[in-house]
C-alpha atoms as a PDB file:
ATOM      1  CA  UNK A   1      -3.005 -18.878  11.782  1.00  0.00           C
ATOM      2  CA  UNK A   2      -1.491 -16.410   9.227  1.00  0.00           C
ATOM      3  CA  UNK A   3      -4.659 -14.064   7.383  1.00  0.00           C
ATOM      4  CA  UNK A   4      -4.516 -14.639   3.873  1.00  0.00           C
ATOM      5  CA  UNK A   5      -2.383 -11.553   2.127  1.00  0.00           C
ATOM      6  CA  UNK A   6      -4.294  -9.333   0.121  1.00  0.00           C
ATOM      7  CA  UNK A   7      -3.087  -8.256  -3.206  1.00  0.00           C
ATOM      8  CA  UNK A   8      -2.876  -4.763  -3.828  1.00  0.00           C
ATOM      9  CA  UNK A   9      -2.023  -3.545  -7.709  1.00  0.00           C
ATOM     10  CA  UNK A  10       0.167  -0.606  -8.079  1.00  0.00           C
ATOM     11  CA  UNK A  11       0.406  -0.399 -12.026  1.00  0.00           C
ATOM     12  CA  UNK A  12      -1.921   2.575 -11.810  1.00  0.00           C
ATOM     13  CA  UNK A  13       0.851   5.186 -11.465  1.00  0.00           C
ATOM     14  CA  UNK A  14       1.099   8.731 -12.894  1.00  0.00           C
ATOM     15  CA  UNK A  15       4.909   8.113 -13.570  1.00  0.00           C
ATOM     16  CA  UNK A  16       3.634   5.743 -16.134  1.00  0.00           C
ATOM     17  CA  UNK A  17       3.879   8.078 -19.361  1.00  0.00           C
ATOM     18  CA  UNK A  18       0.432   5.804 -20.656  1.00  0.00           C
ATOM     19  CA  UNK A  19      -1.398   7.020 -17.294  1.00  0.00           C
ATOM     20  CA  UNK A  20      -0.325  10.569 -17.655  1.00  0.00           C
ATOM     21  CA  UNK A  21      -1.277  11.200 -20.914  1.00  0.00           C
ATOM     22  CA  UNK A  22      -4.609   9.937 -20.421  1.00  0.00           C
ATOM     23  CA  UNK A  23      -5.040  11.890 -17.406  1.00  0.00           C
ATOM     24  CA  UNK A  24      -3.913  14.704 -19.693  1.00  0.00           C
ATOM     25  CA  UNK A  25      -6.649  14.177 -21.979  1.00  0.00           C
ATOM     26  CA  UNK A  26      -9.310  12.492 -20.078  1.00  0.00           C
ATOM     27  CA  UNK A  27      -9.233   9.548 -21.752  1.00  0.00           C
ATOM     28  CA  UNK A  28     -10.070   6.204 -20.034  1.00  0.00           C
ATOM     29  CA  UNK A  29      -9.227   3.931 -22.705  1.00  0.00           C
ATOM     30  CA  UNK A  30      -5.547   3.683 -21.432  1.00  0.00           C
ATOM     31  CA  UNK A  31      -6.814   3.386 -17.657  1.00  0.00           C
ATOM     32  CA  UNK A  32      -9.870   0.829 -18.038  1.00  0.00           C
ATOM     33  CA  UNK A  33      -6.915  -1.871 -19.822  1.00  0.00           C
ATOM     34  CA  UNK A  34      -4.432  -1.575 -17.228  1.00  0.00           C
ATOM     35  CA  UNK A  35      -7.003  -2.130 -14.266  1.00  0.00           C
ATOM     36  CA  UNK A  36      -8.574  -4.619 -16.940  1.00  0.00           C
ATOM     37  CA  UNK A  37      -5.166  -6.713 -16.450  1.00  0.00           C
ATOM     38  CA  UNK A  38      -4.980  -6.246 -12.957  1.00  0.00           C
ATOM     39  CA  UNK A  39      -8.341  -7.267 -12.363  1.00  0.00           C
ATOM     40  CA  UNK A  40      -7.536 -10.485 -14.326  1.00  0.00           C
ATOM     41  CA  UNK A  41      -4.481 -11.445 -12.642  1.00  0.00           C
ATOM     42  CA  UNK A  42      -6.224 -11.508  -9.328  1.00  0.00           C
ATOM     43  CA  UNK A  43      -5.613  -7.782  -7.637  1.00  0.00           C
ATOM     44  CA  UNK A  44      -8.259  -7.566  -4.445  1.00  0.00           C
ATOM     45  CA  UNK A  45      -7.314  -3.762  -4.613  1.00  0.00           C
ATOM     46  CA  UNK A  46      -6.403  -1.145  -7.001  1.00  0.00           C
ATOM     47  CA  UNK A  47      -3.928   1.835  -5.894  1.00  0.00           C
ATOM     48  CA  UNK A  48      -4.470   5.032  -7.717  1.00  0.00           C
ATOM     49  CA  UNK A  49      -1.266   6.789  -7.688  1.00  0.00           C
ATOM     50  CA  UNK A  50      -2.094  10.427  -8.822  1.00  0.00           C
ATOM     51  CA  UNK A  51       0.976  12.385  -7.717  1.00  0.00           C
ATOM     52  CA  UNK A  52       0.310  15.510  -6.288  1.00  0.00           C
ATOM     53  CA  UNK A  53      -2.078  16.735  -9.121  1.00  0.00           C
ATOM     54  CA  UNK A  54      -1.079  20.324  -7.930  1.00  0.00           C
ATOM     55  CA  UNK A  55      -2.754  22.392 -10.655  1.00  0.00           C
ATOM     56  CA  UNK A  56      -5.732  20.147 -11.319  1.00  0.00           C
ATOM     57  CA  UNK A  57      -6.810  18.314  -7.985  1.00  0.00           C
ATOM     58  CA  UNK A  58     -10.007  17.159  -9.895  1.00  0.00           C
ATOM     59  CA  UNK A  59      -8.607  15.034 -11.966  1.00  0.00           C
ATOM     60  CA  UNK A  60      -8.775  12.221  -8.945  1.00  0.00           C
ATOM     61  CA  UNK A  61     -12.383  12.418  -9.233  1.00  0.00           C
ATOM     62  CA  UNK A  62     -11.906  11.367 -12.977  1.00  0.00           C
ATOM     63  CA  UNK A  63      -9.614   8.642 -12.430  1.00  0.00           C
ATOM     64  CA  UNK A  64     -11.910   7.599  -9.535  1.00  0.00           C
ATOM     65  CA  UNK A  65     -15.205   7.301 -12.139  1.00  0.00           C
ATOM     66  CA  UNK A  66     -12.538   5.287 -14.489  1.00  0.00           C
ATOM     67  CA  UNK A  67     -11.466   2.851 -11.796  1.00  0.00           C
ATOM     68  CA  UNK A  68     -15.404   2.233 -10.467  1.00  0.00           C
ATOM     69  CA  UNK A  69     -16.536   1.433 -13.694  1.00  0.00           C
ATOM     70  CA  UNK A  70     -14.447  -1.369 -14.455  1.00  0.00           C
ATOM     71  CA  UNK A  71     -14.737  -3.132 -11.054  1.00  0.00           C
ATOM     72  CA  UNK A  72     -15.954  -2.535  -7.602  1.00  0.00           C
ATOM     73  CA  UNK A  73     -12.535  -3.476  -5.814  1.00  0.00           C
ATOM     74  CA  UNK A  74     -11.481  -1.755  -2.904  1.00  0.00           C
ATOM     75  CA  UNK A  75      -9.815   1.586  -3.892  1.00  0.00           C
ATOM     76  CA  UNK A  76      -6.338   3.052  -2.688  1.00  0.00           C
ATOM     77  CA  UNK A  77      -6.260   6.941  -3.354  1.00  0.00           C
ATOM     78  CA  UNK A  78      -2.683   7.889  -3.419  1.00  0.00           C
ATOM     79  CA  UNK A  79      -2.135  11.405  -3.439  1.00  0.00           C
ATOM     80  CA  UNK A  80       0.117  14.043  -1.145  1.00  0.00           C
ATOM     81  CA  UNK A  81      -2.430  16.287  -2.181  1.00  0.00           C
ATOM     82  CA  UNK A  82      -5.623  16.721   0.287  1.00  0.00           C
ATOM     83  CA  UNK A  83      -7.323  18.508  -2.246  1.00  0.00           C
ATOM     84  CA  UNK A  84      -7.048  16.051  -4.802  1.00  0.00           C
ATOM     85  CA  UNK A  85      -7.758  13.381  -2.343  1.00  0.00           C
ATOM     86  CA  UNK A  86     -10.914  14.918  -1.619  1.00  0.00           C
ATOM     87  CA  UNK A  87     -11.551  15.224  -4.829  1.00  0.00           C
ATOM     88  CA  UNK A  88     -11.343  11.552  -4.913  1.00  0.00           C
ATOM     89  CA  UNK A  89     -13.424  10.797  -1.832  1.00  0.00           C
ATOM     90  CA  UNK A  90     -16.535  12.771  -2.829  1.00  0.00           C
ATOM     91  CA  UNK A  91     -16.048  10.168  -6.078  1.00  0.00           C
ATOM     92  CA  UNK A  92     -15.939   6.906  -4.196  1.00  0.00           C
ATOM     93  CA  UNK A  93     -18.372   4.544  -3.980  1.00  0.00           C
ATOM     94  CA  UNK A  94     -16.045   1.257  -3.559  1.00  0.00           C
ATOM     95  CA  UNK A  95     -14.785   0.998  -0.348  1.00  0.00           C
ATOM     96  CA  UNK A  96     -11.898   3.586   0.352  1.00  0.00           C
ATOM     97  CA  UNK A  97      -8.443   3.710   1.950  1.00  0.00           C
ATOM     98  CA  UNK A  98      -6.278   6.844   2.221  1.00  0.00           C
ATOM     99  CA  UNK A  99      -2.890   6.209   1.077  1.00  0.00           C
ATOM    100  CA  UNK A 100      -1.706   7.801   3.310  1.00  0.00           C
ATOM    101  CA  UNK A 101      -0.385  10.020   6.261  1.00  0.00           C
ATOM    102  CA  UNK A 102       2.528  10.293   8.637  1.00  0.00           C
ATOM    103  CA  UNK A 103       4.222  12.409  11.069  1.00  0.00           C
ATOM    104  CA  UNK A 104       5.133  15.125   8.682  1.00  0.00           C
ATOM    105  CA  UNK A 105       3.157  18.148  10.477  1.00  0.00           C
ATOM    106  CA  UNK A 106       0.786  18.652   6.981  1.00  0.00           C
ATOM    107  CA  UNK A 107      -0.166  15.469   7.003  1.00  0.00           C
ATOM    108  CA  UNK A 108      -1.484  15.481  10.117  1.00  0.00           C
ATOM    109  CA  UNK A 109      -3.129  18.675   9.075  1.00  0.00           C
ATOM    110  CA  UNK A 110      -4.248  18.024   6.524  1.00  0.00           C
ATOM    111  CA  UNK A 111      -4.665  14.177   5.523  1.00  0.00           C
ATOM    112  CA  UNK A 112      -5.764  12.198   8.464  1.00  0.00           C
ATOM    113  CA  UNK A 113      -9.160  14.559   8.860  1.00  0.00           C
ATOM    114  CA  UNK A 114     -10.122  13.563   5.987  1.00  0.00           C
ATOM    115  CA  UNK A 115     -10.151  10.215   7.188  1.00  0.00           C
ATOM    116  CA  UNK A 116     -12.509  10.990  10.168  1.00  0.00           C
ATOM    117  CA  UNK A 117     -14.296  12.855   7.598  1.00  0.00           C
ATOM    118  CA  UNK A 118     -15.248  10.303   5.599  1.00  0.00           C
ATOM    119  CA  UNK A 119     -15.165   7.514   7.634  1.00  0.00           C
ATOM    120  CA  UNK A 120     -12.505   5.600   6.014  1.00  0.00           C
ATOM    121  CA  UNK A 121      -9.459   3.548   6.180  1.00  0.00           C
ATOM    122  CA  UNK A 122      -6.369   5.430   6.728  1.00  0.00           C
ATOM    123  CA  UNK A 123      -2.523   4.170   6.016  1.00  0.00           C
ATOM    124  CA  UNK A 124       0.044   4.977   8.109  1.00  0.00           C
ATOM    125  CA  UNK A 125       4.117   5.710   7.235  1.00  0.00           C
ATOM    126  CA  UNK A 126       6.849   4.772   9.790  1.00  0.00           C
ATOM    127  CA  UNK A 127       8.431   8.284   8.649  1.00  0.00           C
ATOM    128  CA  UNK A 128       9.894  10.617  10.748  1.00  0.00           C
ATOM    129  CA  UNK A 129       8.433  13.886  10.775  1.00  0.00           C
ATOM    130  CA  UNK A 130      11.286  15.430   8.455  1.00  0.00           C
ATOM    131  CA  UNK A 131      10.262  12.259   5.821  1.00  0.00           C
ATOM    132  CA  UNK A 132      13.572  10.511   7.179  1.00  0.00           C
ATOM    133  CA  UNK A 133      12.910   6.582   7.238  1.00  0.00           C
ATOM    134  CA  UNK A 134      14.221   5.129  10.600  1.00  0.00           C
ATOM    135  CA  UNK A 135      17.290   2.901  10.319  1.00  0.00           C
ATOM    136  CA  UNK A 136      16.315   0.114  12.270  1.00  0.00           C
ATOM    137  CA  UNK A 137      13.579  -1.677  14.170  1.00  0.00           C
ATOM    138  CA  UNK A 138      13.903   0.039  17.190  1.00  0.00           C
ATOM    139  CA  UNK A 139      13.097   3.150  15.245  1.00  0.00           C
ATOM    140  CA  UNK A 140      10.431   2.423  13.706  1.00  0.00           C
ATOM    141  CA  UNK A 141       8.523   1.158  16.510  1.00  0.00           C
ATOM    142  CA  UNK A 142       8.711   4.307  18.512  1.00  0.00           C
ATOM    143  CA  UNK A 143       7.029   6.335  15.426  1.00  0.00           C
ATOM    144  CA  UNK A 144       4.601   3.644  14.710  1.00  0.00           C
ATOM    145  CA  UNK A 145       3.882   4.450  19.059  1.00  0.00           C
ATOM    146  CA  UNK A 146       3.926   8.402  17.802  1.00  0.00           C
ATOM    147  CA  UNK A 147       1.937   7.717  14.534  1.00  0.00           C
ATOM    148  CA  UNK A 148      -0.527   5.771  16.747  1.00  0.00           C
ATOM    149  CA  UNK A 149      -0.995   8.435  19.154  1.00  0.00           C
ATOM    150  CA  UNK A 150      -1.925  11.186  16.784  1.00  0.00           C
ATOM    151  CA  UNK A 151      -4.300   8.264  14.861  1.00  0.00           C
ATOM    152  CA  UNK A 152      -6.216   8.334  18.564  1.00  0.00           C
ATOM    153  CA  UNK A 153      -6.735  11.547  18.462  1.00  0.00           C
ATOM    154  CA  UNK A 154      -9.173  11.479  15.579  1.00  0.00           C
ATOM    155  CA  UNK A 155     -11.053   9.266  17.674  1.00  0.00           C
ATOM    156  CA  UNK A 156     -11.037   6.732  15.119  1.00  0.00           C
ATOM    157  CA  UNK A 157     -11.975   3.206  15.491  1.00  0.00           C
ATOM    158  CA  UNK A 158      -8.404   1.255  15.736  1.00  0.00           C
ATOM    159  CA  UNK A 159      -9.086  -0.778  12.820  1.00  0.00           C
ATOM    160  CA  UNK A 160      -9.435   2.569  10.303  1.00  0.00           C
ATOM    161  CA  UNK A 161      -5.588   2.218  10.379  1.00  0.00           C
ATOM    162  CA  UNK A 162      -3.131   0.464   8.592  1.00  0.00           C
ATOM    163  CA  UNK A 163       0.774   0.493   9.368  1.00  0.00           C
ATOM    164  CA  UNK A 164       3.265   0.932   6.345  1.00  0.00           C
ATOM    165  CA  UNK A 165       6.661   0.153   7.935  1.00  0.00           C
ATOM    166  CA  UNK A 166       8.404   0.734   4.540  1.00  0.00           C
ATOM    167  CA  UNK A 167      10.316  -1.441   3.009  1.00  0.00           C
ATOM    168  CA  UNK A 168      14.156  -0.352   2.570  1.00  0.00           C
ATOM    169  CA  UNK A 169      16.061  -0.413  -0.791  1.00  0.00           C
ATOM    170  CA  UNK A 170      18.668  -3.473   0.014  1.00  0.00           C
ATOM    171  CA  UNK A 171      21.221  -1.204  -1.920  1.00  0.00           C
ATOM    172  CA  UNK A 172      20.706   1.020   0.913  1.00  0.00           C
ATOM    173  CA  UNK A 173      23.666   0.718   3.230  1.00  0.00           C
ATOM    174  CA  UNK A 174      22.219  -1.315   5.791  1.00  0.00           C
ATOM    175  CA  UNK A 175      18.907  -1.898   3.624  1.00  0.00           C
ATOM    176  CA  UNK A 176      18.490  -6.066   4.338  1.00  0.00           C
ATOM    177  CA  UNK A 177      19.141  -5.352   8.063  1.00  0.00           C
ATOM    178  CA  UNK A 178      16.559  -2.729   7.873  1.00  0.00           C
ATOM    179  CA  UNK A 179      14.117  -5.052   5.818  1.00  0.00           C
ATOM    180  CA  UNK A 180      14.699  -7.884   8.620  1.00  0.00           C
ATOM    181  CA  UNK A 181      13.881  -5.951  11.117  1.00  0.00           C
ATOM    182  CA  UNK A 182      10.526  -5.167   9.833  1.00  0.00           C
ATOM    183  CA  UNK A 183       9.736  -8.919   9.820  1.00  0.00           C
ATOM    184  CA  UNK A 184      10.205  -8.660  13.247  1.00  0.00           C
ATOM    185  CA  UNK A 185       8.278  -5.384  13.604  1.00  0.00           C
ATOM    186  CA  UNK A 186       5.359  -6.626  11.655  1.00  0.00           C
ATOM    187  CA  UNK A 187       5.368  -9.832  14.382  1.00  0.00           C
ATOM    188  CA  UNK A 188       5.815  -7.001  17.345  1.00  0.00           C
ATOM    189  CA  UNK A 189       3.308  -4.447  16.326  1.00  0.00           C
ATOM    190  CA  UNK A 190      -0.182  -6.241  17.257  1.00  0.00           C
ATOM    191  CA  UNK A 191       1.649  -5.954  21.153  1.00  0.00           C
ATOM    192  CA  UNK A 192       3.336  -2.729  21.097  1.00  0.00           C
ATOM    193  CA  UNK A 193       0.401  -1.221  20.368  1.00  0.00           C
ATOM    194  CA  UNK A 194      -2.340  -3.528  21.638  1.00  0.00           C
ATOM    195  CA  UNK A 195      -4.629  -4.717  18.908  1.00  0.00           C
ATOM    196  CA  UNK A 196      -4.507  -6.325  15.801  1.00  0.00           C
ATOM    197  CA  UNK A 197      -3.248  -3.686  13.805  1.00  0.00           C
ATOM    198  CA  UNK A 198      -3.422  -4.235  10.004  1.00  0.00           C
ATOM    199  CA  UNK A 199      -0.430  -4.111   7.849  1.00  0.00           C
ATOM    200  CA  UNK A 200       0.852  -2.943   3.940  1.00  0.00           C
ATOM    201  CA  UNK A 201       4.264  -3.104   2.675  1.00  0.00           C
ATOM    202  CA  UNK A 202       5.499  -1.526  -0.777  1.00  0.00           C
ATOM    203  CA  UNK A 203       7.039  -4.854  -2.166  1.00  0.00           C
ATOM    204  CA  UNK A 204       8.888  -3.202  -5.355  1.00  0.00           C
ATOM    205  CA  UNK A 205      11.038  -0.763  -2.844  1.00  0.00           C
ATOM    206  CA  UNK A 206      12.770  -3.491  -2.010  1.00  0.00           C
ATOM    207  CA  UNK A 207      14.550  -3.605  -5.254  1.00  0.00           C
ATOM    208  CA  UNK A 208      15.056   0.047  -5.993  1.00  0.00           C
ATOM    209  CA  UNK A 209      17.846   1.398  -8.337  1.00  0.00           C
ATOM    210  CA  UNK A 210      20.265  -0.986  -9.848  1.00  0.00           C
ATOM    211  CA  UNK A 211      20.436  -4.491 -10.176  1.00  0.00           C
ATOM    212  CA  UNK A 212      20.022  -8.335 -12.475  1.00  0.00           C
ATOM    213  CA  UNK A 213      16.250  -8.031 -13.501  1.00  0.00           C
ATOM    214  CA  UNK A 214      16.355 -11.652 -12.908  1.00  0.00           C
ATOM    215  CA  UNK A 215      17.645 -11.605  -9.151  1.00  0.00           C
ATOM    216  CA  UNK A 216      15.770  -8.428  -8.768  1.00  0.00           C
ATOM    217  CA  UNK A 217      12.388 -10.926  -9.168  1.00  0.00           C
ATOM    218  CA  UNK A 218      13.464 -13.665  -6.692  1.00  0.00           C
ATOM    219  CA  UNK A 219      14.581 -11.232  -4.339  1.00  0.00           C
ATOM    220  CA  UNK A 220      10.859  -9.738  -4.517  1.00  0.00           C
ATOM    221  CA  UNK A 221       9.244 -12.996  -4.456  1.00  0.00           C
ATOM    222  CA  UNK A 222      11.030 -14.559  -1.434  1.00  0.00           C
ATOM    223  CA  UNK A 223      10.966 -11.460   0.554  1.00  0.00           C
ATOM    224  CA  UNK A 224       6.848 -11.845   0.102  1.00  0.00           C
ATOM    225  CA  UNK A 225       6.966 -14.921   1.262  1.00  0.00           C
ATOM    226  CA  UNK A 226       9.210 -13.676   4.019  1.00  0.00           C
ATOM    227  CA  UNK A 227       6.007 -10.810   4.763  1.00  0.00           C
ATOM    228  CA  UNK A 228       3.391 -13.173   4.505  1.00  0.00           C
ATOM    229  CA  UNK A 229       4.731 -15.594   7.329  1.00  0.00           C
ATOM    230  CA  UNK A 230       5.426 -13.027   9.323  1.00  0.00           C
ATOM    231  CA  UNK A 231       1.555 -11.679   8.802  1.00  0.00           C
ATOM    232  CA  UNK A 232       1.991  -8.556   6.259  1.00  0.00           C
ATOM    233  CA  UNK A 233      -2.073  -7.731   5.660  1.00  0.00           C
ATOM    234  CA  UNK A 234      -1.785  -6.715   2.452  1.00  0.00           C
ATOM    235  CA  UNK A 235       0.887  -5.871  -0.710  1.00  0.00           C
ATOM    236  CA  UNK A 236       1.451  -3.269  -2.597  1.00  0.00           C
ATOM    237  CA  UNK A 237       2.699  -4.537  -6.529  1.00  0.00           C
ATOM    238  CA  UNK A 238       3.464  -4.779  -9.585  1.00  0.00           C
ATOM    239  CA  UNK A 239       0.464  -7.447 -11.619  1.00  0.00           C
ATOM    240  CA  UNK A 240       3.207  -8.373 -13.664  1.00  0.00           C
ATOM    241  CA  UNK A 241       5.476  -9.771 -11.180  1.00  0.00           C
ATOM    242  CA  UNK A 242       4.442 -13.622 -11.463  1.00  0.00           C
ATOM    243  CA  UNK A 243       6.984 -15.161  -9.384  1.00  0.00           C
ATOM    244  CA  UNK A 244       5.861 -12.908  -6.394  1.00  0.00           C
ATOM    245  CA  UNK A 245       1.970 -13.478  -7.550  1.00  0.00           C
ATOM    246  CA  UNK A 246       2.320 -17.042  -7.798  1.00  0.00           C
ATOM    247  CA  UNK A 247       4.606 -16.933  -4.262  1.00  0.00           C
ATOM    248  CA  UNK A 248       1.690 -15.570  -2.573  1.00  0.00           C
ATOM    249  CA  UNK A 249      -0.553 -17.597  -3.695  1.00  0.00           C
ATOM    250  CA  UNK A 250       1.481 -20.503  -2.303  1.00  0.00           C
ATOM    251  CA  UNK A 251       1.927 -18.677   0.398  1.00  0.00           C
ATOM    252  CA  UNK A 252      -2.009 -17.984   1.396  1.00  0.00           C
ATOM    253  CA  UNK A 253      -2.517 -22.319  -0.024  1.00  0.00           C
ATOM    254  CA  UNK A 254      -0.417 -23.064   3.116  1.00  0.00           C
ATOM    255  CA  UNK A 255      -1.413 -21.099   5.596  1.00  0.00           C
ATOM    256  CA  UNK A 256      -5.536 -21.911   4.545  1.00  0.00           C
ATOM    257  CA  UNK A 257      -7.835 -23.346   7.862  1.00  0.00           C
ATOM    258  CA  UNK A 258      -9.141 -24.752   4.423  1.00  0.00           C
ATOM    259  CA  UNK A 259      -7.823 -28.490   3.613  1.00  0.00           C
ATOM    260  CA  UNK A 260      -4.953 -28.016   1.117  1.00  0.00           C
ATOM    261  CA  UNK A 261      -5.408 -28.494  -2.684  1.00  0.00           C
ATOM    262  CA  UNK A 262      -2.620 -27.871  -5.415  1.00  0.00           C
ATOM    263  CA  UNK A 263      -5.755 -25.656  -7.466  1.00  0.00           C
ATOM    264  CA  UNK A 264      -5.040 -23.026  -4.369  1.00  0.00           C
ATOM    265  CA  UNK A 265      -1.234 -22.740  -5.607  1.00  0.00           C
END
């Protein structure tokens, strides 16, 4: 039986001029509305995207206090930074998950003991150590082995981590081939690496750069369906994609041990 997929909002992002002027200024007003709508459309978890926060690492601990106010949702701090991800952590009292680590050599450093640290939840990227994404399945099952080696020794509980196989643009070269294979990969993992590991998937990378806003959103939404049958955990997106919202929803209706009603859809 497929777990339900967990929605994950990502409208939290310092990119978003809105979100970096109130960081600027320390003003939640901005900040409480957007969780606000996320909240309302039915996010399970809120992703604070921070950026590096390079010359004020604190500020995490501010958008933290924002976030926890409004609801007590799970909370994705999403920061290159450890410092600011610390910053964060000392903040949290909703239940954290580090967003996230991978084979680059100061990430390892530096962001995965923090997860031992504080005892949390830990995502990690199929990257190569350079930050090269692998090019196929094949590839990204041998650094998900690597990633899974250096998660062990933390001497962490397995289920403190959570694979990001990330999703390739499709107007990469070979980006759909890439994107099938990690519906495969996603199927493969729980055996390659012998438990049930959890799963997260970026869902707007699919449609990166160029393209028919319209196609763009069926694309997305039938690509999450795609994830969710093949047991994606949980999904990184944008609240204000409906068509993928409403897809999962479907999506989490069918696969239900509860008996079916159209109110689930």
């Amino acid at each position: 039986m497929t777990t339900p997929l967990i929605v994950v909002a990502d409208n939290l992002q310092i990119t978003n001029p809105v979100i970096a002027k109130a960081l600027e200024k320390e003003d939640p007003k901005p900040i409480v509305e957007i969780v606000k709508m996320c909240v309302e459309k039915g996010a399970q978890a809120i992703d604070i995207n921070s950026g590096p926060l390079t010359k004020t690492p604190e500020k995490m601990a501010f958008l933290v206090d924002v976030v926890q106010d409004v609801t007590d949702l799970p909370i994705l701090l999403d920061t290159s930074n450890p410092k600011a991800l610390e910053a964060g952590l000392t903040q949290c009292r909703n239940k954290t998950i580090i967003n996230g680590f991978s084979l680059e050599p100061e990430k390892l450093k530096y962001i995965l003991p923090l997860a031992k640290k504080y005892n949390t939840q830990i995502i990690g990227y199929l990257l190569y150590p350079n930050s090269h994404v692998p090019s196929d399945e094949t590839g990204r099952m041998n650094v998900a082995l690597q990633l899974f080696e250096e998660f062990q020794k933390m001497d962490m509980a397995p289920d403190q981590l959570i694979i990001d196989p990330i999703i390739a643009p499709v107007l990469w070269e070979n980006g759909n081939q890439q994107d099938m294979g990690i519906i495969s990969l996603i199927r493969n993992l729980p055996d390659l690496l012998g438990f049930e590991v959890a799963t997260i998937a970026g869902i707007s990378n699919l449609t990166s750069g160029k393209g028919p806003k319209p196609k763009k959103k069926i694309l997305e939404a039938s690509f999450t369906g795609m994830l969710a049958g093949a047991g994606l955990h949980m999904a990184l997106m944008n609240m204000l994609h409906h068509m993928t919202l409403d897809t999962i929803r479907a999506c989490n209706a069918l696969s239900s041990e509860m008996i079916f009603a159209w109110d689930a859809v």
